[in-house]
C-alpha atoms as a PDB file:
ATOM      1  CA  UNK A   1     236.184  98.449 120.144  1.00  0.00           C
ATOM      2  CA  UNK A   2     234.939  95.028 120.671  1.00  0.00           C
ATOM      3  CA  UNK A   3     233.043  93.135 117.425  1.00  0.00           C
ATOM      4  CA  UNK A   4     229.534  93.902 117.485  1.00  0.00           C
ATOM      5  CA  UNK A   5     226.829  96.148 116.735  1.00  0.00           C
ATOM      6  CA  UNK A   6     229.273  99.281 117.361  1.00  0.00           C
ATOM      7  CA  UNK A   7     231.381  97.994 114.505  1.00  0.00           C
ATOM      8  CA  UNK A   8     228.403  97.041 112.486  1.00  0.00           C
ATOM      9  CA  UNK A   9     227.627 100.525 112.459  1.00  0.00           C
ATOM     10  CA  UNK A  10     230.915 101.460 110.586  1.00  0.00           C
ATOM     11  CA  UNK A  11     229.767  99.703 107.813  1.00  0.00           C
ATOM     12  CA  UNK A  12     226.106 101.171 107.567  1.00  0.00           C
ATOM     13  CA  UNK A  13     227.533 105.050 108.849  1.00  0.00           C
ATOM     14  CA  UNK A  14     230.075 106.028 106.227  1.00  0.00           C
ATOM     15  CA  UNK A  15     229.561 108.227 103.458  1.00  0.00           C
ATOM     16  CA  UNK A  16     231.768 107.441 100.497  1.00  0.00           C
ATOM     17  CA  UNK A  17     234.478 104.564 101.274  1.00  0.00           C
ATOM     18  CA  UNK A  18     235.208 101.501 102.929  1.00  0.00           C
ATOM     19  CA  UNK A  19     238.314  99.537 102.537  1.00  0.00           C
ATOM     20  CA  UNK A  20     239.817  96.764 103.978  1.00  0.00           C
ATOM     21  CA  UNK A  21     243.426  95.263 103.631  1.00  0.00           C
ATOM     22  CA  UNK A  22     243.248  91.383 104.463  1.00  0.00           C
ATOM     23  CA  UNK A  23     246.576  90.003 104.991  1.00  0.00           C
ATOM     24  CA  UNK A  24     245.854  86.247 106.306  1.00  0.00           C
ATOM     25  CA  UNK A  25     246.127  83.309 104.785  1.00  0.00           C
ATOM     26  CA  UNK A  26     243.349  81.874 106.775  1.00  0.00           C
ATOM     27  CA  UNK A  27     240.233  83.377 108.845  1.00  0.00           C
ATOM     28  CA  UNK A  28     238.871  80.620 111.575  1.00  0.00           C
ATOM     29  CA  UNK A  29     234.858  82.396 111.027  1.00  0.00           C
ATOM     30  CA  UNK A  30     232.670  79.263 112.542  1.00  0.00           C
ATOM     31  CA  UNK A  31     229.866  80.729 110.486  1.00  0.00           C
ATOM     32  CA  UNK A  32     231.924  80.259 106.907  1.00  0.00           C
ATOM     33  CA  UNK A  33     232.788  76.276 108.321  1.00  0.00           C
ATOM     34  CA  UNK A  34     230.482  74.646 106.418  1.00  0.00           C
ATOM     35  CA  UNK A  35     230.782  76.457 103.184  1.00  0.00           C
ATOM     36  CA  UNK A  36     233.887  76.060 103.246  1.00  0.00           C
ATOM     37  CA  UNK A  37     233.581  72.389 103.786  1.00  0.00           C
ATOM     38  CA  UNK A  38     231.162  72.187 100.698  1.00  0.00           C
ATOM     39  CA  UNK A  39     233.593  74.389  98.606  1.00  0.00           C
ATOM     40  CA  UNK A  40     236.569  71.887  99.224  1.00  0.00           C
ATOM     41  CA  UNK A  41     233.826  68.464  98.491  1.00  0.00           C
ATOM     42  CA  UNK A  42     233.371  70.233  95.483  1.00  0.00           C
ATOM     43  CA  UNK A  43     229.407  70.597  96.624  1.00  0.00           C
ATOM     44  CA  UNK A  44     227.020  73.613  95.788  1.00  0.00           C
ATOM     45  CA  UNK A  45     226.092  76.412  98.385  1.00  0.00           C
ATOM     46  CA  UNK A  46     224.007  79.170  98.523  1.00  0.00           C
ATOM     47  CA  UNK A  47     226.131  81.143 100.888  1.00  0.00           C
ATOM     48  CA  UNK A  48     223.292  81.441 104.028  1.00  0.00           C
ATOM     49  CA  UNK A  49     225.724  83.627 106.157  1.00  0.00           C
ATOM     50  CA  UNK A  50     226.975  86.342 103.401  1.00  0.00           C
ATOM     51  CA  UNK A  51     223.227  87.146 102.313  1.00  0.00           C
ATOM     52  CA  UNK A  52     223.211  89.930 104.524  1.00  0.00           C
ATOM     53  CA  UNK A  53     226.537  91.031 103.647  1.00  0.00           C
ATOM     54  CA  UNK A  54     225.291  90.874  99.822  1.00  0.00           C
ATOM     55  CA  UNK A  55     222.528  92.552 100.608  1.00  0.00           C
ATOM     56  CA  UNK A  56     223.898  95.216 102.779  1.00  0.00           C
ATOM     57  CA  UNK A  57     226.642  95.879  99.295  1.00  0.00           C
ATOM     58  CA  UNK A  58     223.588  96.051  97.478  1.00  0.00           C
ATOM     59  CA  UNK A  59     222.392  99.099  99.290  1.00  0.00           C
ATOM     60  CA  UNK A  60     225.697 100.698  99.983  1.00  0.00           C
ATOM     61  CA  UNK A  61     226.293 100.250  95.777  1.00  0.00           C
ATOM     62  CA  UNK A  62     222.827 101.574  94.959  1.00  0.00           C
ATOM     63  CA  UNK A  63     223.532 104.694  97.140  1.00  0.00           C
ATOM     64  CA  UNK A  64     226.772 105.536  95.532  1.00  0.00           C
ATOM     65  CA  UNK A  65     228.787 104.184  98.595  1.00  0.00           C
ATOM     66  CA  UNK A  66     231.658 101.988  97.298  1.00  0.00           C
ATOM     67  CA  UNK A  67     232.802  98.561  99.045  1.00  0.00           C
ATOM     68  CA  UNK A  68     236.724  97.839  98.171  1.00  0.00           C
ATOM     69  CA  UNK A  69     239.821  95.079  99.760  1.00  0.00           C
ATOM     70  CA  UNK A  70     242.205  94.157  98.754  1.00  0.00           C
ATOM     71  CA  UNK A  71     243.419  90.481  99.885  1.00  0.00           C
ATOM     72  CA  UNK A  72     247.372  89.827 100.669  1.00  0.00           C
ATOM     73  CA  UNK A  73     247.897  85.982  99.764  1.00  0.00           C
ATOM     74  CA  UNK A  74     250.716  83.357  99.571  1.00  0.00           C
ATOM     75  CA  UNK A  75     251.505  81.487  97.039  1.00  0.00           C
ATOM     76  CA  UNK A  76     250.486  78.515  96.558  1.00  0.00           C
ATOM     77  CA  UNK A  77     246.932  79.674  97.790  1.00  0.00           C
ATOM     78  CA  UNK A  78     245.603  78.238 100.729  1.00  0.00           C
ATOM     79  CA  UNK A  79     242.556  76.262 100.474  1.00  0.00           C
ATOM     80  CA  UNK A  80     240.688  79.266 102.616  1.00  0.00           C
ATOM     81  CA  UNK A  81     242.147  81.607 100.353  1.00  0.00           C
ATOM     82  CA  UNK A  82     240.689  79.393  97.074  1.00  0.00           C
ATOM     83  CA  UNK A  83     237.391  79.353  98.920  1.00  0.00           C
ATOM     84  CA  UNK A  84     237.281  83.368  99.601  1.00  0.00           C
ATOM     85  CA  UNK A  85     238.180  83.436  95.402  1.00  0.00           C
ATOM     86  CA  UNK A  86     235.449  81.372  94.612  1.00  0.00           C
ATOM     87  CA  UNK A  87     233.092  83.986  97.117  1.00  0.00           C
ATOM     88  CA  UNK A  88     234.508  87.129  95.403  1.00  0.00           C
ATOM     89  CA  UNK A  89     232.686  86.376  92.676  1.00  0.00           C
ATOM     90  CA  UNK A  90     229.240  87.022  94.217  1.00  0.00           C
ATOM     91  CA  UNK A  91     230.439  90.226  96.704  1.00  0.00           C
ATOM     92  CA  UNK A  92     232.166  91.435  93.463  1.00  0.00           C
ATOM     93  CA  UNK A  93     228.925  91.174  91.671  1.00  0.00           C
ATOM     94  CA  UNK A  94     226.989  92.934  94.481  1.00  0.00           C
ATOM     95  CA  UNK A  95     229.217  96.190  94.489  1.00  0.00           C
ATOM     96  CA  UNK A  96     232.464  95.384  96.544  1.00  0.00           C
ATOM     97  CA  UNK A  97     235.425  95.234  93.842  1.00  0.00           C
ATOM     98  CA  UNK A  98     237.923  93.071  95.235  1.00  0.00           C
ATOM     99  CA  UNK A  99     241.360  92.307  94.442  1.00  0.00           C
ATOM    100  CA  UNK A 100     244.974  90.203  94.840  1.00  0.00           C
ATOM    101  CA  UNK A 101     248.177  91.055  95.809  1.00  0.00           C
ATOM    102  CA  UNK A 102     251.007  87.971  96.419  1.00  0.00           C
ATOM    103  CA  UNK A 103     252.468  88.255  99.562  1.00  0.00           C
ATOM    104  CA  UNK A 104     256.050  88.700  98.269  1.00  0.00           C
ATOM    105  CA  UNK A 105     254.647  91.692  96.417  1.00  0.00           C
ATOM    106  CA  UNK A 106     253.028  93.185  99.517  1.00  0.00           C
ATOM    107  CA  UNK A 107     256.818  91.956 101.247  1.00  0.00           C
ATOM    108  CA  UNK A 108     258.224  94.165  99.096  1.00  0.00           C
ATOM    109  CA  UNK A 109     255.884  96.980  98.979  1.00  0.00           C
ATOM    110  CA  UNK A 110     256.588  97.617 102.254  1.00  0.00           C
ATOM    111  CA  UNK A 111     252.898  97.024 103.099  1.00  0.00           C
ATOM    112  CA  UNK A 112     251.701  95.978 106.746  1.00  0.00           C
ATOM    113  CA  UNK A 113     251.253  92.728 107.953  1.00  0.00           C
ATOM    114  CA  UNK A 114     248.188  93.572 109.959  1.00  0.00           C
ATOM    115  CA  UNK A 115     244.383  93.646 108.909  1.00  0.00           C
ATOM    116  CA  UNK A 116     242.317  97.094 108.676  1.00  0.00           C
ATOM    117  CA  UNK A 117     239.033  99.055 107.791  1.00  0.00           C
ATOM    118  CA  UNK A 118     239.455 102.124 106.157  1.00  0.00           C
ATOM    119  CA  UNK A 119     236.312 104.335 106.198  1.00  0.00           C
ATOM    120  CA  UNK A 120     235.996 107.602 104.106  1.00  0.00           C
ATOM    121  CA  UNK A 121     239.868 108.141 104.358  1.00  0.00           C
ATOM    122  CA  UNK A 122     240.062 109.377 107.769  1.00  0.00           C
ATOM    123  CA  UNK A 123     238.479 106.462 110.206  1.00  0.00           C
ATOM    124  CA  UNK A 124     240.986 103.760 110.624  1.00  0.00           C
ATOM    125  CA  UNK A 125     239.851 100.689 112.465  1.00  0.00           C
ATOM    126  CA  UNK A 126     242.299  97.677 112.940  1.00  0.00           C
ATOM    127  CA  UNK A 127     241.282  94.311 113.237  1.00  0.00           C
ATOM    128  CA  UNK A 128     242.117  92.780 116.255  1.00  0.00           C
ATOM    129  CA  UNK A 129     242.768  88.591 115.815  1.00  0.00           C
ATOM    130  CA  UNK A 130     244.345  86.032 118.290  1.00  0.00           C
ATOM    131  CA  UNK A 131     245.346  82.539 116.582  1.00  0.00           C
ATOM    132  CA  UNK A 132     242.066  81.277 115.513  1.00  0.00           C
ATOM    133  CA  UNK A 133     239.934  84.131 115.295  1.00  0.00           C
ATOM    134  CA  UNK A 134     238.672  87.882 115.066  1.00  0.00           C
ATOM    135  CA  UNK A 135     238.563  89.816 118.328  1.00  0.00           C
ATOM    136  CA  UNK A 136     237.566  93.187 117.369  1.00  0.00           C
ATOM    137  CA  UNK A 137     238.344  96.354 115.784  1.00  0.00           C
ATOM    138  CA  UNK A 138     240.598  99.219 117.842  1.00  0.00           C
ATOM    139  CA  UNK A 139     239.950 102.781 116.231  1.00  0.00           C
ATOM    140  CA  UNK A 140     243.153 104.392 115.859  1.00  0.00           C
ATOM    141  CA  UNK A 141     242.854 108.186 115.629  1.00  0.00           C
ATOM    142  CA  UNK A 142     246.247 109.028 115.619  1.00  0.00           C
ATOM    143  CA  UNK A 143     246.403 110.609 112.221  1.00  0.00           C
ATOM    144  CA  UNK A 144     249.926 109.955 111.356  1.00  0.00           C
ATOM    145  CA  UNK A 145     248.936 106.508 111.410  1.00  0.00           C
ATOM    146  CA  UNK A 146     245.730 106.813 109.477  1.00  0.00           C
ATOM    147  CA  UNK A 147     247.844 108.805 106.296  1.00  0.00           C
ATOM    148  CA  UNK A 148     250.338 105.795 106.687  1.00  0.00           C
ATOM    149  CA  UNK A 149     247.257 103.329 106.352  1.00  0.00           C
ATOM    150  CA  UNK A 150     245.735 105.597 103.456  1.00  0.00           C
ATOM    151  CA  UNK A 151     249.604 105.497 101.687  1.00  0.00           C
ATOM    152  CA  UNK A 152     248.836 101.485 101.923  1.00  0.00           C
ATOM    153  CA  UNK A 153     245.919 101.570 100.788  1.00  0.00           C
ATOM    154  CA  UNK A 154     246.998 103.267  97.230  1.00  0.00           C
ATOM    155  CA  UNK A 155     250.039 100.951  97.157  1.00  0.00           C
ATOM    156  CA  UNK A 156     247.736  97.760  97.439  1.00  0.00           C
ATOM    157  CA  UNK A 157     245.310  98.876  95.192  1.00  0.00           C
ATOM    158  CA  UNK A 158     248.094 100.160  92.486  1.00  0.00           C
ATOM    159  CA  UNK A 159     249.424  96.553  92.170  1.00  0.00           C
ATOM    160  CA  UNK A 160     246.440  94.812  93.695  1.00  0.00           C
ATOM    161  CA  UNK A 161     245.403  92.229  90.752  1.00  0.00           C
ATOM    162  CA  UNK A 162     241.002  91.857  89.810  1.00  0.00           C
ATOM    163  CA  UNK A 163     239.635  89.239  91.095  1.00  0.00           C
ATOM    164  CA  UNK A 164     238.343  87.922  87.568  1.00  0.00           C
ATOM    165  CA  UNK A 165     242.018  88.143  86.440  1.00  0.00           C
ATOM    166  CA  UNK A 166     243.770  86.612  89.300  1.00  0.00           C
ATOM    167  CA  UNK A 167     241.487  83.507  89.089  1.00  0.00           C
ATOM    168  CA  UNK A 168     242.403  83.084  86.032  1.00  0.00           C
ATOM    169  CA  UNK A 169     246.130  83.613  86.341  1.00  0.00           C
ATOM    170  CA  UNK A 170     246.040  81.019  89.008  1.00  0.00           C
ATOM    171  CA  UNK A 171     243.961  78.726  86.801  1.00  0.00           C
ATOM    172  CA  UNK A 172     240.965  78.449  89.381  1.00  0.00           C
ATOM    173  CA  UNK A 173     237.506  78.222  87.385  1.00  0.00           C
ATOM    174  CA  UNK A 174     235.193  80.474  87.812  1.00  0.00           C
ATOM    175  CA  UNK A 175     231.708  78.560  89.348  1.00  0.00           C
END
């Protein structure tokens, strides 16, 4: 499945759940560069290209459709992983409850070391990434592999840390 409108669609077409697992340190998304860049100069930024995410968590939220990842990190964070902190805040506030896990917890969890969608419990979409950046999603229907993905799911989210409590255990202030 290539990125896209088809893969858009995911996100507008389920009924109950969407989850992700992120397990980079670092995403190379063009469209983030410059708020990143602010971020790091310590300048303020409205976010331009996660308004329609926001708004699009609004809806989902408002419909009774819930939003939830859970992001795999290394220790000391990354400055990416800082930045995406510092976002959670706002997609946390419109409806998508995200949450930490340290890598060497996720290590020892057993948990993958690959990137995934998890819609409604039974469509599995991984993300598909060469060095720099995201490819696409492949649908994998083999349903051995989406229980294994739905078994990591519960395991992240079981030691998976709040975002609101994580910054705060890493002693990042809240902006």
């Amino acid at each position: 499945m290539p990125a896209g409108p088809e893969f858009r669609r995911l996100f507008h077409s389920f009924e109950h759940t969407a989850y992700r697992l992120e397990a980079r340190d670092t995403y190379q998304a063009s469209y983030e560069t410059e708020s990143l860049r602010r971020f790091l100069a310590g300048e303020p930024d409205d976010l331009p290209w996660m308004q329609s995410w926001l708004d699009m968590l609004r809806d989902a939220t408002a419909a009774g459709r819930r939003f939830a990842r859970v992001r795999v990190v290394s220790l000391p964070l990354t400055d990416y992983s800082r930045f995406g902190v510092w976002c959670a805040q706002f997609t946390n506030g419109a409806g998508e409850d995200i949450r930490y896990l340290t890598r060497d917890l996720a290590e020892a969890g057993g948990l993958p070391d690959h990137d995934y969608w998890l819609f409604d419990s039974s469509k599995l979409v991984r993300m598909v990434f060469d060095a720099d950046s995201f490819l696409g999603g492949e649908v994998v229907e083999d349903p051995t592999e989406v229980v294994r993905h739905n078994y990591w799911r519960d395991a992240a989210w079981h030691h998976a840390v709040r975002r609101d409590d994580f910054a705060t255990e890493q002693h990042l202030r809240r902006v």
